[in-house]
Protein backbone atom coordinates (compact mmCIF):
# COMPACT_ATOMS: atom_id res chain seq x y z
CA UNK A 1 -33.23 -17.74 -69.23
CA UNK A 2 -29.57 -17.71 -70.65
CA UNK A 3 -31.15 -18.16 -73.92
CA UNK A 4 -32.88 -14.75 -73.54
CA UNK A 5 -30.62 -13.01 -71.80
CA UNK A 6 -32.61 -9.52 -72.29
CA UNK A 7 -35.71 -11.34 -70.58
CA UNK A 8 -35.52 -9.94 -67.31
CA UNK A 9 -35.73 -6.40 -68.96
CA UNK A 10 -38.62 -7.38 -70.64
CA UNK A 11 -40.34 -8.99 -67.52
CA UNK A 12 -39.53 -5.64 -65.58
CA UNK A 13 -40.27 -3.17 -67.63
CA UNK A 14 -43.98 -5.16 -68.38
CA UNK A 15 -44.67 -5.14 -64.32
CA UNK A 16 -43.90 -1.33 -64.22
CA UNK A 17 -46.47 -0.97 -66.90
CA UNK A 18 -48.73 -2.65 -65.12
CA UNK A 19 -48.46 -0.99 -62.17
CA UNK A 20 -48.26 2.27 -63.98
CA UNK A 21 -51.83 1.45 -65.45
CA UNK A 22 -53.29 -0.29 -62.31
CA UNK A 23 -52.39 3.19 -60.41
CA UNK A 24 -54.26 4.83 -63.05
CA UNK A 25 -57.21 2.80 -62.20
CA UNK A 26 -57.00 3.54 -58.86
CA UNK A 27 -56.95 7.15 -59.00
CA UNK A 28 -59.33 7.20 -61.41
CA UNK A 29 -62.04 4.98 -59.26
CA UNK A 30 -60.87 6.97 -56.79
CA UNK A 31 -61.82 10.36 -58.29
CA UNK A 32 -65.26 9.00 -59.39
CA UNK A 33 -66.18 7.82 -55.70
CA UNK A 34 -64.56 11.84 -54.31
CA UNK A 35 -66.66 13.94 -57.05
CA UNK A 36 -69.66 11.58 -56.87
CA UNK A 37 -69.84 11.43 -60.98
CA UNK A 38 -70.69 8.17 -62.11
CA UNK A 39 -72.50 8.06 -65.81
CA UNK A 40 -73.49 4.23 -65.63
CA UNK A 41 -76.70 4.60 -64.20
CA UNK A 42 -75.85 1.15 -62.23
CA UNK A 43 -72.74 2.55 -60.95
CA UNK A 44 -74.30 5.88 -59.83
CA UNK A 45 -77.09 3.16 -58.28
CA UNK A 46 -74.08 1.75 -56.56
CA UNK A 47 -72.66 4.97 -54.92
CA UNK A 48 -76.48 6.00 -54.00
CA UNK A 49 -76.52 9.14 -56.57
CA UNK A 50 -78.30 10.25 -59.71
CA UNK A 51 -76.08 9.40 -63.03
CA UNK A 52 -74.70 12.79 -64.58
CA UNK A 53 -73.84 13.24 -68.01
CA UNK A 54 -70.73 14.76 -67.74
CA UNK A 55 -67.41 12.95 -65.88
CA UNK A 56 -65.41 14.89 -63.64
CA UNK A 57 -61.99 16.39 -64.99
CA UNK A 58 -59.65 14.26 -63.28
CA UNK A 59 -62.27 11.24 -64.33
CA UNK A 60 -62.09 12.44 -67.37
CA UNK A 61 -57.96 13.04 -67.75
CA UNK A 62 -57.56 9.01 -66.44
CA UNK A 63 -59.82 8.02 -68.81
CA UNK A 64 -57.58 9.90 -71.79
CA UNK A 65 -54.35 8.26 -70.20
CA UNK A 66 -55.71 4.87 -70.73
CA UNK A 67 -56.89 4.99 -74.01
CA UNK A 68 -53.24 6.32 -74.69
CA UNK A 69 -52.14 3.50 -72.81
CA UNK A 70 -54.36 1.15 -74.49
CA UNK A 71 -53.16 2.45 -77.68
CA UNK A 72 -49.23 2.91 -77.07
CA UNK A 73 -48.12 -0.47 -74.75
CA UNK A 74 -49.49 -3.11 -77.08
CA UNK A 75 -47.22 -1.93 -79.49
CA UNK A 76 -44.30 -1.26 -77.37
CA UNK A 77 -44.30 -4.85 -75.83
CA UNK A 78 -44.94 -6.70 -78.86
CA UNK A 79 -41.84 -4.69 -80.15
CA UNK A 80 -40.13 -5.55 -76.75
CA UNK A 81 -40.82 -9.22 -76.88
CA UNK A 82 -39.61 -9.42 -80.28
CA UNK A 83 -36.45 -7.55 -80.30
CA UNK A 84 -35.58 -10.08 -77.04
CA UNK A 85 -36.34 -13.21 -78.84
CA UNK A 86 -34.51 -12.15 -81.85
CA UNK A 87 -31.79 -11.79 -79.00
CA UNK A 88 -30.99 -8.47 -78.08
CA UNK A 89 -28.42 -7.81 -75.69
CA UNK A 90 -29.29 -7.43 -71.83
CA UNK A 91 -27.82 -3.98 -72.20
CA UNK A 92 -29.18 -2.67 -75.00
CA UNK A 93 -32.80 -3.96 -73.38
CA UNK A 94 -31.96 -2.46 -70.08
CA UNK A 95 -31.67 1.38 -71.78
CA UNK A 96 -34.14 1.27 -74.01
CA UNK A 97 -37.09 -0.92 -71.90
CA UNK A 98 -36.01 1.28 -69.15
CA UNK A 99 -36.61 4.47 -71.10
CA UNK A 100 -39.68 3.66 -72.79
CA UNK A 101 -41.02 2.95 -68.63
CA UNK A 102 -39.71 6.10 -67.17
CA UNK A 103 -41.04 8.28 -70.51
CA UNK A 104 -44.74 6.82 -70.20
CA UNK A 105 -44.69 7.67 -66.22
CA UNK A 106 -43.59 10.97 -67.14
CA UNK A 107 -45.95 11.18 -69.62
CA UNK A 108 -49.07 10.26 -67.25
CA UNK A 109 -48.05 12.79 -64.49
CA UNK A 110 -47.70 15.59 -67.22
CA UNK A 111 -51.15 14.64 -68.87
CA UNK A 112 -52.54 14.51 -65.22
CA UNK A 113 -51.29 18.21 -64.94
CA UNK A 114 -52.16 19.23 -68.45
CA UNK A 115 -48.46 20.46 -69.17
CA UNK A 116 -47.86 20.86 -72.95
CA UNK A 117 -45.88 20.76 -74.38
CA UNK A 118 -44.30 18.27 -72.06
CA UNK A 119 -47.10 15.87 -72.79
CA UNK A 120 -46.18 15.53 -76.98
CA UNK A 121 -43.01 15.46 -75.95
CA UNK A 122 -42.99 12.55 -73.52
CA UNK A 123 -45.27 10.76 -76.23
CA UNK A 124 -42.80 10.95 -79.01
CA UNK A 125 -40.14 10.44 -77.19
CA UNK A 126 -42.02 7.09 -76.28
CA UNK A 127 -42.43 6.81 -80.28
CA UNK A 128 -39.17 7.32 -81.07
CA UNK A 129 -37.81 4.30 -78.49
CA UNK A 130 -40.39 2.11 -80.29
CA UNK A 131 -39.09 3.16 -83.81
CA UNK A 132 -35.24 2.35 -81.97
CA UNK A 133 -36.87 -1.13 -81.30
CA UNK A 134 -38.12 -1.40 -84.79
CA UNK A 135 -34.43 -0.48 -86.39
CA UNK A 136 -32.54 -3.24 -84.33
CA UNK A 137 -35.19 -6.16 -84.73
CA UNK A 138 -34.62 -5.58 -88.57
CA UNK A 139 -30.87 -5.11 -88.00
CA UNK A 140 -30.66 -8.59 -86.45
CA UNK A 141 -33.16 -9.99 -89.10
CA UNK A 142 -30.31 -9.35 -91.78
C-alpha cells in the first residue's frame, strides 16, 4: 500500500458511498412497505395490495437521489481511482475524497427535505471537487 499511499482515502471514502446509497435503499423500501405503494404488480402481490400508478413522495424523492447517485459516483470514483494511481498525495486525497463524501450526504438529506437552493448547491459543489480531481490528474500527467 506504500505504493499508493492515497489508497486508504480512496477505500474510505468508496465504503461511505456505499453506505450512503445502501441507506437510501433502506429508507426507500422502507417508505414503500409504510405508504403501501408498490407499482410492480408482483411487488404490490408481495405486500398483499392492489399496484397504484403513482409512488409515494418520499418513494419517489429516493428514487431521484439514486439516479443522481447513479449518475454522479461513477464519475467521481473513476476520477478518485485515477488521481491515486497517478499518485496523489495522502493529503491532498484525504480533503478532497473527504469533501466530495460529506457534500453528497449533504446533498441527499437536503433533496430528502426539498431545500433549494441548498440542493444545486451541494451538487456543484460535488462538481466542482470532481473538476479539482480532473486539474491534478492532468497536472501529474505533465
Amino acid at each position: 500500500m506504500n505504493a499508493y499511499p492515497a489508497l486508504p482515502a480512496f477505500a474510505l471514502a468508496l465504503a461511505a458511498l456505499f453506505l450512503k446509497t445502501t441507506l437510501t435503499s433502506f429508507l426507500q423500501i422502507v417508505s414503500r412497505f409504510r405508504s403501501r405503494s408498490f407499482l410492480v404488480p408482483e411487488d404490490a402481490a408481495l405486500a398483499g395490495v392492489r399496484p397504484r400508478e403513482k409512488e409515494a413522495p418520499l418513494v419517489q424523492r429516493c428514487g431521484h437521489i439514486w439516479r443522481n447517485d447513479v449518475e454522479n459516483l461513477p464519475l467521481f470514483l473513476a476520477l478518485a481511482l485515477t488521481y491515486v494511481l497517478l499518485g496523489a498525495t495522502k493529503e491532498s486525497a484525504q480533503l478532497l475524497f473527504g469533501l466530495y463524501v460529506a457534500v453528497r450526504y449533504a446533498h441527499t438529506i437536503v433533496y430528502l427535505r426539498g431545500l433549494q437552493p441548498w440542493r444545486a448547491l451541494c451538487f456543484f459543489g460535488g462538481l466542482l471537487i470532481c473538476w479539482i480531481i480532473a486539474v491534478r490528474i492532468v497536472m501529474l500527467l505533465m
